[in-house]
C-alpha atoms as a PDB file:
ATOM      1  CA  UNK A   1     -95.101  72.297  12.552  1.00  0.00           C
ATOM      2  CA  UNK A   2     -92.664  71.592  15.166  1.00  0.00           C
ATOM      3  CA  UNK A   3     -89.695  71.008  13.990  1.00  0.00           C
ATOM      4  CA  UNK A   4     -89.885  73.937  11.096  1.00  0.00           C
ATOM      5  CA  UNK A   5     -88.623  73.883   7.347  1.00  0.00           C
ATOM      6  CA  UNK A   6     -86.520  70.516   5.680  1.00  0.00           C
ATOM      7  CA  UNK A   7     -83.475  73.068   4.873  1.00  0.00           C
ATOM      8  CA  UNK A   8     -82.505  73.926   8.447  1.00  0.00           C
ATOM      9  CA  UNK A   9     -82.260  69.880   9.391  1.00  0.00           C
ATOM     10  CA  UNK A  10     -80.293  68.612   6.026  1.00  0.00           C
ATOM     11  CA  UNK A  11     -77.056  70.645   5.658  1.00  0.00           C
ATOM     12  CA  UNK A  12     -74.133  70.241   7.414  1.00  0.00           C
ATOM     13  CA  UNK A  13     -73.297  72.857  10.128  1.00  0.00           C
ATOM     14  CA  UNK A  14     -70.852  74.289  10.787  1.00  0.00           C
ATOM     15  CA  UNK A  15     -66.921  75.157   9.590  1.00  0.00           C
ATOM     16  CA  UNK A  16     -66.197  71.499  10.613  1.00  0.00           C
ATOM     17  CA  UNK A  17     -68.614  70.231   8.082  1.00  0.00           C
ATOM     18  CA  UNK A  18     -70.685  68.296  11.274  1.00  0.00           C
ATOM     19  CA  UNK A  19     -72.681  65.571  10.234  1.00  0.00           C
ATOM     20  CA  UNK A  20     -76.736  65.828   9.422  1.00  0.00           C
ATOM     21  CA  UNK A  21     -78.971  66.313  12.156  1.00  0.00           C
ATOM     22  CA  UNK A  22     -81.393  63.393  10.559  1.00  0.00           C
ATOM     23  CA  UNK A  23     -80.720  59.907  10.749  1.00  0.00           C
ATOM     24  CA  UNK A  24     -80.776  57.705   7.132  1.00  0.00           C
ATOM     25  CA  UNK A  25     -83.836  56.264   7.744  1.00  0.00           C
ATOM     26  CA  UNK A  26     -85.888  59.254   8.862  1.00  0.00           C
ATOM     27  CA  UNK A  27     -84.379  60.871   5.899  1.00  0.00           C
ATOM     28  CA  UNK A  28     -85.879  58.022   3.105  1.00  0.00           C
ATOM     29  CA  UNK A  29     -89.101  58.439   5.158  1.00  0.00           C
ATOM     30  CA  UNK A  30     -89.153  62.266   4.187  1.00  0.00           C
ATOM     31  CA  UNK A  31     -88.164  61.680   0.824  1.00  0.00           C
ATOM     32  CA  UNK A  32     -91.139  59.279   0.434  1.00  0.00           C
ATOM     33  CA  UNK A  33     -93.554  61.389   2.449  1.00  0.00           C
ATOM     34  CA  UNK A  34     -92.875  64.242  -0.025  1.00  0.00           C
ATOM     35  CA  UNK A  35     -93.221  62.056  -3.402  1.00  0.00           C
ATOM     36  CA  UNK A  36     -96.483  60.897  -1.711  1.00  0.00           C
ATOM     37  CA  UNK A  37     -97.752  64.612  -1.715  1.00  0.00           C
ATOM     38  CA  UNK A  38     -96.764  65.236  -5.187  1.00  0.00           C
ATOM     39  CA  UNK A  39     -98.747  61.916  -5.880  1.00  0.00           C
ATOM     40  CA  UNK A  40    -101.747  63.259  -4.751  1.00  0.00           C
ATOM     41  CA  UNK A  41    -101.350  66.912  -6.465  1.00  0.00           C
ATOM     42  CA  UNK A  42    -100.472  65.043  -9.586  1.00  0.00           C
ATOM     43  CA  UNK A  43    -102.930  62.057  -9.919  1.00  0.00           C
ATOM     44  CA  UNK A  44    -105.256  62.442  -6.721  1.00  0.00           C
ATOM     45  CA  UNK A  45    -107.064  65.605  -7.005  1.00  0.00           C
ATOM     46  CA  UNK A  46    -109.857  66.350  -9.643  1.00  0.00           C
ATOM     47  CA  UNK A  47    -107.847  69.294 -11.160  1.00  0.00           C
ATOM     48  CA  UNK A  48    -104.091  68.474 -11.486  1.00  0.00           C
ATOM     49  CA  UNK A  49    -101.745  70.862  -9.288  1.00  0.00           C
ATOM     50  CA  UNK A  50     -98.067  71.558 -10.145  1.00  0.00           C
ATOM     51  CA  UNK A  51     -96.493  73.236  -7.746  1.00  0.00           C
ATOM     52  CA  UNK A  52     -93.751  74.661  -8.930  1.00  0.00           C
ATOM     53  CA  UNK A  53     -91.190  75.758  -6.388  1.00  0.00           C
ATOM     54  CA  UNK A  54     -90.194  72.097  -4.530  1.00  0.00           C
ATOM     55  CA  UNK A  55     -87.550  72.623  -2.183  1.00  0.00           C
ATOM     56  CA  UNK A  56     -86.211  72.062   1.451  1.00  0.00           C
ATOM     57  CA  UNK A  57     -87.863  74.970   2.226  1.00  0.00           C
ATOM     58  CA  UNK A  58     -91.002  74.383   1.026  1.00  0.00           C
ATOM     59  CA  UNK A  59     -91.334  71.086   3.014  1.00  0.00           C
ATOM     60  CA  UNK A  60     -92.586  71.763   6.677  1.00  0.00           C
ATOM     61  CA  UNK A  61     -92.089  68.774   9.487  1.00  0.00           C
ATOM     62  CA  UNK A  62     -95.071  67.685  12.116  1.00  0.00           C
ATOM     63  CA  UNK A  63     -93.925  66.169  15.356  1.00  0.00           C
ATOM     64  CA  UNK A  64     -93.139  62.961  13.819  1.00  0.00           C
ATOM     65  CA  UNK A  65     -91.176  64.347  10.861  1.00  0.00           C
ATOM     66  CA  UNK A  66     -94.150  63.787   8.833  1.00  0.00           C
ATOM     67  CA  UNK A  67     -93.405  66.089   5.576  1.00  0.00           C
ATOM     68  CA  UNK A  68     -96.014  68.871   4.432  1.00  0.00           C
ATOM     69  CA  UNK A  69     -95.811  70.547   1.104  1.00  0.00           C
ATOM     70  CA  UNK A  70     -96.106  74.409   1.635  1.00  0.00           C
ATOM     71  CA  UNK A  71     -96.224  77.654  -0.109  1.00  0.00           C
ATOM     72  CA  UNK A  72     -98.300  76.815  -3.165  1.00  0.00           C
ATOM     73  CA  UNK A  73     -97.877  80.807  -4.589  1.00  0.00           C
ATOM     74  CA  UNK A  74     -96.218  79.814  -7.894  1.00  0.00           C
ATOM     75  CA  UNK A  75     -98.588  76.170  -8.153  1.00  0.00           C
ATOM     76  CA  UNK A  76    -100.683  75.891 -11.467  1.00  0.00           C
ATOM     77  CA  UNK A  77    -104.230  74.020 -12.444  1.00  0.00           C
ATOM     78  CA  UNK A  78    -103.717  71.336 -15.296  1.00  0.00           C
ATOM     79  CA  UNK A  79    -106.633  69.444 -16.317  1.00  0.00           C
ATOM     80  CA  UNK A  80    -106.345  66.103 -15.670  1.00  0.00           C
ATOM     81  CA  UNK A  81    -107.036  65.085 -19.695  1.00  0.00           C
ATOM     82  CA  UNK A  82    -104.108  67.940 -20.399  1.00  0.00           C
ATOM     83  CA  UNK A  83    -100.283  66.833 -19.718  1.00  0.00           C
ATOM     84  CA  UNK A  84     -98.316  70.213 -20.892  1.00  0.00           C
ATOM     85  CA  UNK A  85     -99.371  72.991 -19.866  1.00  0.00           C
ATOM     86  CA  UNK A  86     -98.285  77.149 -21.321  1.00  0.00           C
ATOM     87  CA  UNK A  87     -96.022  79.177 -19.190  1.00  0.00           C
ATOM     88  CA  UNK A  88     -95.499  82.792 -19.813  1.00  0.00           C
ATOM     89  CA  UNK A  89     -92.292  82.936 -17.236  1.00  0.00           C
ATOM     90  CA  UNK A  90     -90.220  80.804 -15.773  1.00  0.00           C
ATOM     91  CA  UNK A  91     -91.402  80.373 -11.910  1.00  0.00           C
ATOM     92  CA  UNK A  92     -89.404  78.470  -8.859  1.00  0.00           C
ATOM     93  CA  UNK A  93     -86.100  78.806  -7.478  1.00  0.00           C
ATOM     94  CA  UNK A  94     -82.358  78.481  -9.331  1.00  0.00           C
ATOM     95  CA  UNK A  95     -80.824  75.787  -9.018  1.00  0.00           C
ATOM     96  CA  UNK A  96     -84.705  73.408  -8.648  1.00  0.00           C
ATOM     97  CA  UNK A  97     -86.050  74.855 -11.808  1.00  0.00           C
ATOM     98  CA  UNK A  98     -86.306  72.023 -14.370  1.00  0.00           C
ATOM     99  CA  UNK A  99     -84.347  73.104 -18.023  1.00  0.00           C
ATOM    100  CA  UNK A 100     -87.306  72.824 -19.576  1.00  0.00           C
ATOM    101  CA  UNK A 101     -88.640  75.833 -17.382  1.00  0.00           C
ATOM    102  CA  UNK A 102     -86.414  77.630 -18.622  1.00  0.00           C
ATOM    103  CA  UNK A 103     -86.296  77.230 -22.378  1.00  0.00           C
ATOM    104  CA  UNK A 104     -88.927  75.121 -24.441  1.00  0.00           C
ATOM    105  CA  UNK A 105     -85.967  73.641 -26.383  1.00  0.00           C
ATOM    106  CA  UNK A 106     -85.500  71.292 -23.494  1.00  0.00           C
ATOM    107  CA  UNK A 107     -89.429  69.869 -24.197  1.00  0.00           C
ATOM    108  CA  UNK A 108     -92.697  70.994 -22.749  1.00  0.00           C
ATOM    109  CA  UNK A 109     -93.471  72.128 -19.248  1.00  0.00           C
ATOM    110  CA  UNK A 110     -95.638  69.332 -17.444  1.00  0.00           C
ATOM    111  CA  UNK A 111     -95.982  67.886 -13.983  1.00  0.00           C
ATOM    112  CA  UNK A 112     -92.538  65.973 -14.736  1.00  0.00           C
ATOM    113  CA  UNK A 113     -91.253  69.633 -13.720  1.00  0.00           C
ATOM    114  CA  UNK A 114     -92.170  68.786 -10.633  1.00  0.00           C
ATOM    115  CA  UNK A 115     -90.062  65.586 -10.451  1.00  0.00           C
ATOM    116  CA  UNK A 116     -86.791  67.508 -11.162  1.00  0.00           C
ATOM    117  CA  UNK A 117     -87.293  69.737  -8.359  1.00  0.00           C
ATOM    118  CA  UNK A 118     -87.913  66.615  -6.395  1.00  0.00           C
ATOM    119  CA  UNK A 119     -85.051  64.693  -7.360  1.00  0.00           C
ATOM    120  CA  UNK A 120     -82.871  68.187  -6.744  1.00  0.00           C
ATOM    121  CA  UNK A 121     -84.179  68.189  -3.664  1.00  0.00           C
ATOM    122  CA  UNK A 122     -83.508  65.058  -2.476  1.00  0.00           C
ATOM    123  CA  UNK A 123     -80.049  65.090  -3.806  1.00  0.00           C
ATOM    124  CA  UNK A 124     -79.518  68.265  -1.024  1.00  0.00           C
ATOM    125  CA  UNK A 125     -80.943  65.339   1.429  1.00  0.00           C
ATOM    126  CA  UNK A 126     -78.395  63.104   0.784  1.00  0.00           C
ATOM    127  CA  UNK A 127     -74.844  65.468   0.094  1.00  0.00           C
ATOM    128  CA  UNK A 128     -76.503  67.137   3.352  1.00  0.00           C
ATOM    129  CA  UNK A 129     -75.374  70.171   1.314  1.00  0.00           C
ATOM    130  CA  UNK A 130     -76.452  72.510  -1.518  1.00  0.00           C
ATOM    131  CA  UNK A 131     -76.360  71.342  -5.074  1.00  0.00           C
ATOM    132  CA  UNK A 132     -74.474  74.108  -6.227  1.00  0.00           C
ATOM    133  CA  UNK A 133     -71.836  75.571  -3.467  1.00  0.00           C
ATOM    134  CA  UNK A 134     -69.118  78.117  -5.236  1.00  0.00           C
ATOM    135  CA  UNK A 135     -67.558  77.748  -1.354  1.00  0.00           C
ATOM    136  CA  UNK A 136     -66.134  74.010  -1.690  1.00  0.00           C
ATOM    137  CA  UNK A 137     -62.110  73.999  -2.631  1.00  0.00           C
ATOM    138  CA  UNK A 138     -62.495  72.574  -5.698  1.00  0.00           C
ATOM    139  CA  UNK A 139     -64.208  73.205  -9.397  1.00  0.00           C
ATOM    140  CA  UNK A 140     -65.000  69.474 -10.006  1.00  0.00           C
ATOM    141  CA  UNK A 141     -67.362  69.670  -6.572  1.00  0.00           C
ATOM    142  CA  UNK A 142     -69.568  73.016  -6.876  1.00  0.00           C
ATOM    143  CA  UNK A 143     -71.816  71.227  -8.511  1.00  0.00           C
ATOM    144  CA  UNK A 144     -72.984  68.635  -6.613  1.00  0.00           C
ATOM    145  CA  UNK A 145     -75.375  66.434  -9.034  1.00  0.00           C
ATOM    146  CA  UNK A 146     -72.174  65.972 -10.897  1.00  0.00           C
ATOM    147  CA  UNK A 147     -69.575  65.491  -8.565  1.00  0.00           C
ATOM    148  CA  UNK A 148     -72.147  62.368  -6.670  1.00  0.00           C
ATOM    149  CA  UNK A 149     -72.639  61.046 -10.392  1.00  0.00           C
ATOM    150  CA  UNK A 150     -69.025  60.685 -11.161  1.00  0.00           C
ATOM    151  CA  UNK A 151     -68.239  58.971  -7.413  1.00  0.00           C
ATOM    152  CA  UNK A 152     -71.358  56.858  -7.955  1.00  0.00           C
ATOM    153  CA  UNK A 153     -70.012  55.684 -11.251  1.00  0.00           C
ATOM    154  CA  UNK A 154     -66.625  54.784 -10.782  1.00  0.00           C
ATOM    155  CA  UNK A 155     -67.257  51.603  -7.984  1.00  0.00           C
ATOM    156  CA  UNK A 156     -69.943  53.640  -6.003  1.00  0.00           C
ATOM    157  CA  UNK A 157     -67.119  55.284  -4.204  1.00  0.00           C
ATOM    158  CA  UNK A 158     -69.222  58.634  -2.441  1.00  0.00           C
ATOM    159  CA  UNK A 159     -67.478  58.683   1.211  1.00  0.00           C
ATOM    160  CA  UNK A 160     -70.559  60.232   2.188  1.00  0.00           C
ATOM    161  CA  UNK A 161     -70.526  61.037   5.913  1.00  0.00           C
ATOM    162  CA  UNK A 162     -72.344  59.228   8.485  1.00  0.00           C
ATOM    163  CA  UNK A 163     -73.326  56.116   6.359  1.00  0.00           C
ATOM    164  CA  UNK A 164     -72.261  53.553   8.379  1.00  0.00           C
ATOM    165  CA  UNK A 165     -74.599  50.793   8.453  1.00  0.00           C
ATOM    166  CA  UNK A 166     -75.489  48.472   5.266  1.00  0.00           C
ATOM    167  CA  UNK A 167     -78.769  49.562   5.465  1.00  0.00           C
ATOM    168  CA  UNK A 168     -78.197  52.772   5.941  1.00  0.00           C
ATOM    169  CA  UNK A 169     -76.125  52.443   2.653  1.00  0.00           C
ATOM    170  CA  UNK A 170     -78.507  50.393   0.970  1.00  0.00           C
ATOM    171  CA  UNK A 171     -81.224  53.680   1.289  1.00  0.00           C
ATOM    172  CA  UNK A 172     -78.515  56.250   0.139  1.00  0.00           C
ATOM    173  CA  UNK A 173     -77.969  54.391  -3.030  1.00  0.00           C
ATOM    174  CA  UNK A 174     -81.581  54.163  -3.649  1.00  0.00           C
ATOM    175  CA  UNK A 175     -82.145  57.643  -3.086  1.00  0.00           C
ATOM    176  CA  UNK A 176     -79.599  58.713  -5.418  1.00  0.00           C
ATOM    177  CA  UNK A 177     -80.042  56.640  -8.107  1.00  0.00           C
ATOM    178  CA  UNK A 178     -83.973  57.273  -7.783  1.00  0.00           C
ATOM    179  CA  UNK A 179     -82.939  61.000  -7.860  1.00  0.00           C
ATOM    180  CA  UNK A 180     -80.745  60.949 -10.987  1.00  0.00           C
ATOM    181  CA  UNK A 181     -83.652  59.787 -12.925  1.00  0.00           C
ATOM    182  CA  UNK A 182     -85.996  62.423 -12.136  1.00  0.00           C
ATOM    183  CA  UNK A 183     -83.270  65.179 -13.036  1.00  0.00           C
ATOM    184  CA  UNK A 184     -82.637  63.864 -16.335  1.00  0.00           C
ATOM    185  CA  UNK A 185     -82.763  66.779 -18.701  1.00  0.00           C
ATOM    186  CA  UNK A 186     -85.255  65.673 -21.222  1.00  0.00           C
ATOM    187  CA  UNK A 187     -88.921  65.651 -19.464  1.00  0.00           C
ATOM    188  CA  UNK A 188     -89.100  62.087 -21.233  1.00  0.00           C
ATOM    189  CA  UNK A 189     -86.477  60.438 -19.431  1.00  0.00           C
ATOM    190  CA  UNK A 190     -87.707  61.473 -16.202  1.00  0.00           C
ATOM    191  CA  UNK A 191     -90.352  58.940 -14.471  1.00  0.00           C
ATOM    192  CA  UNK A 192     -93.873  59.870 -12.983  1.00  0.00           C
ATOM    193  CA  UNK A 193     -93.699  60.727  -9.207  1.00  0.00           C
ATOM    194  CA  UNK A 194     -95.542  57.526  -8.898  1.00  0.00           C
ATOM    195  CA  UNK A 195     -92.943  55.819 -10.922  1.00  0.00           C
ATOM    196  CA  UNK A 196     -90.549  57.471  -7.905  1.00  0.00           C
ATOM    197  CA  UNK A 197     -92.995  56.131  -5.290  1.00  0.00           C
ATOM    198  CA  UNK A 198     -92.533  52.697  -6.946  1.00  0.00           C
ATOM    199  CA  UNK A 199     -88.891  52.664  -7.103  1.00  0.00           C
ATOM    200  CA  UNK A 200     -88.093  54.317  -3.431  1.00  0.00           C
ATOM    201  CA  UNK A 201     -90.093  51.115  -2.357  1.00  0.00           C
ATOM    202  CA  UNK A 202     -88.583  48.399  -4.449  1.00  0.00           C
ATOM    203  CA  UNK A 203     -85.774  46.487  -4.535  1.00  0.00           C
ATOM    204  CA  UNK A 204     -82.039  48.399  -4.941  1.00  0.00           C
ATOM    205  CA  UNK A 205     -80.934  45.831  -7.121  1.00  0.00           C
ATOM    206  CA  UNK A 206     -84.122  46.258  -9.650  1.00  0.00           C
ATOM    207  CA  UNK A 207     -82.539  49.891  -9.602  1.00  0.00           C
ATOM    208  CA  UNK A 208     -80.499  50.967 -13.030  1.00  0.00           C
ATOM    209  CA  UNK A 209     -77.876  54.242 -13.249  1.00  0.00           C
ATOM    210  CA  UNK A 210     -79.432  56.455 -15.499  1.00  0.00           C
ATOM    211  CA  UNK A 211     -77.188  58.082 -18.000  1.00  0.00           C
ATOM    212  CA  UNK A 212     -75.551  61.599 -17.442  1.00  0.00           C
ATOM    213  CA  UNK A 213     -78.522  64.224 -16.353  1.00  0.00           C
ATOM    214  CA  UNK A 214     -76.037  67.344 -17.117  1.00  0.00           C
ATOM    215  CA  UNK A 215     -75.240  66.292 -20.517  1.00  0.00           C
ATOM    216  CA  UNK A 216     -76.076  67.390 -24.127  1.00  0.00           C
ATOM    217  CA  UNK A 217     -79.064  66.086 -25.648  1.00  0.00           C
ATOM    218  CA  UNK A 218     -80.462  65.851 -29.079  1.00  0.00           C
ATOM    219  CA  UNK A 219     -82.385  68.816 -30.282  1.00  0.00           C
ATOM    220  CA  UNK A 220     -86.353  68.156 -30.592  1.00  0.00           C
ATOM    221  CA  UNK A 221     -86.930  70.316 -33.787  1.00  0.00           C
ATOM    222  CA  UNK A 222     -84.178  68.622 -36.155  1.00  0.00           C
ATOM    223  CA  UNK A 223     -85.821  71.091 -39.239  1.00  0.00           C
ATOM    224  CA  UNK A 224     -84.627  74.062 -38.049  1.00  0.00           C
ATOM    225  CA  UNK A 225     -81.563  74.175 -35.434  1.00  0.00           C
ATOM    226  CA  UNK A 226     -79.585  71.900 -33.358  1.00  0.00           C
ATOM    227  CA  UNK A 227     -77.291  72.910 -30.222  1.00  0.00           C
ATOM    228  CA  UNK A 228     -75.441  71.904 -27.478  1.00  0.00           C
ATOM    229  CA  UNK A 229     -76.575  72.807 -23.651  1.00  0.00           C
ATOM    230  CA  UNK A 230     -74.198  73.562 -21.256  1.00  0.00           C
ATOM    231  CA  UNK A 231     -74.497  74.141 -17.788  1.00  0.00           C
ATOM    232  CA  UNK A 232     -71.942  76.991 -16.376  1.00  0.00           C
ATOM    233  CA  UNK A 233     -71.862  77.957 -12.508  1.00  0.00           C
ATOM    234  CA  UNK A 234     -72.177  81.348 -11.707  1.00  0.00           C
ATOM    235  CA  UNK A 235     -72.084  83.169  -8.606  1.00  0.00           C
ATOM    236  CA  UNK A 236     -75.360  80.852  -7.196  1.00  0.00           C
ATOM    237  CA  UNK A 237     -77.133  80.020 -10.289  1.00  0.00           C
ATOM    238  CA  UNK A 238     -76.896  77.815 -12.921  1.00  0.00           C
ATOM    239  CA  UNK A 239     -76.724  79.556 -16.270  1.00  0.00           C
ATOM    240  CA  UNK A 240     -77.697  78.195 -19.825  1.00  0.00           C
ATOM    241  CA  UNK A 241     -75.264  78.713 -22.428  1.00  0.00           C
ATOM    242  CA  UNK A 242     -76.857  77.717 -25.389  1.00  0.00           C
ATOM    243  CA  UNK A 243     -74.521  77.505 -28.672  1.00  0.00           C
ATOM    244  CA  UNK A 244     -76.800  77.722 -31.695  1.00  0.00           C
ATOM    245  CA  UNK A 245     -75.980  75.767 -35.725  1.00  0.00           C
ATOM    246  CA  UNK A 246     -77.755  76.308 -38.106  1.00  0.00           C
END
């Protein structure tokens, strides 16, 4: 693979905060390249494969910046028939690992697990930066899912470097409201990766802002507890502070 691992193209370099080394366009094609994978490990293959641990780098580049899924140690089988599958541990990488990986009170582990890690992923494409950086100046932008959601929100305002041309802008927009989606916290909200594949390619102004991803949601056993979910940043990792009521 020529030109190596997605991570060392996508960030900015530098202490002058230097622009991407990947144009827009090649950019959307990777994005779509990669959901096109997950397609076929998801609804292609006789025995369903989650994989687990999507992330920049994970995703290996050919010649023509054609994207390649690696480094299937943490994958898992799931019968096609099946749609949740057990987990004894969570598995993946902070910061991709999909809330529901981490505690069942989120909803059930399943190939939408998968489309979080994408859609965290893809969000790195776009900020050309990590989602959670404790090195930026201010609170409000370690997070990075957040900090894009509120600029996207109030009149699309994101000042994101080296978008210049409208269609340039038109694919950012795409790619981060398509990206929003699949990080919503409750597995439900999330769409199918072919659901992605069919929004990357439509039209932006079919396209609807999902709600908060990083918000509290409603508990799913309502006879025993409720609680609110927080996410707290931590040296690195995104912790779960979970408040309990009985």
């Amino acid at each position: 693979m020529p030109h190596g691992y997605l991570d060392k193209l996508i960030y900015s370099q530098g202490s002058n905060n230097q622009c991407r080394q990947l144009e827009w366009k090649t950019l959307y094609d990777i994005a779509l390249g990669i959901a096109r994978g997950l397609e076929y490990l998801h609804q292609d293959c006789n025995t369903r494969i989650l994989h687990f641990n999507i992330k920049p780098h994970n995703i290996l580049l050919d010649k023509n910046f054609c994207p390649k899924i690696s480094d299937f140690g943490l994958s898992k089988l799931c019968e096609r028939k099946e749609s949740i599958i057990s987990m004894a541990c969570a598995r993946g990488k902070i910061g991709y690992i999909a809330p529901e990986v981490f505690c069942r009170n989120f909803g059930e582990v399943s190939y939408k697990s998968d489309v979080y890690s994408y859609g965290m992923m893809v969000l790195e494409m776009v900020g050309g930066r990590k989602n959670i950086d404790v090195g930026v100046s201010q609170t409000s932008e370690m997070y990075f899912p957040s900090w894009i959601y509120e600029h996207f929100d109030q009149s699309m305002n994101l000042n994101l470097k080296g978008v210049i041309a409208e269609e340039e802008e038109e694919i950012t927009r795409k790619l981060i409201i398509v990206s929003l989606w699949c990080i919503q916290c409750d597995p439900c909200d999330r769409p199918s990766i072919t659901k992605v594949l069919e929004m990357l390619q439509g039209n932006l102004q079919s396209l609807i802002i999902p709600p908060r991803p990083f918000v509290s949601s409603q508990v799913r056993s309502p006879k025993t507890l409720s609680h609110d979910k927080i996410w707290t940043i931590s040296d690195n990792e995104i912790v779960f502070s979970l408040s309990f009521i009985v």
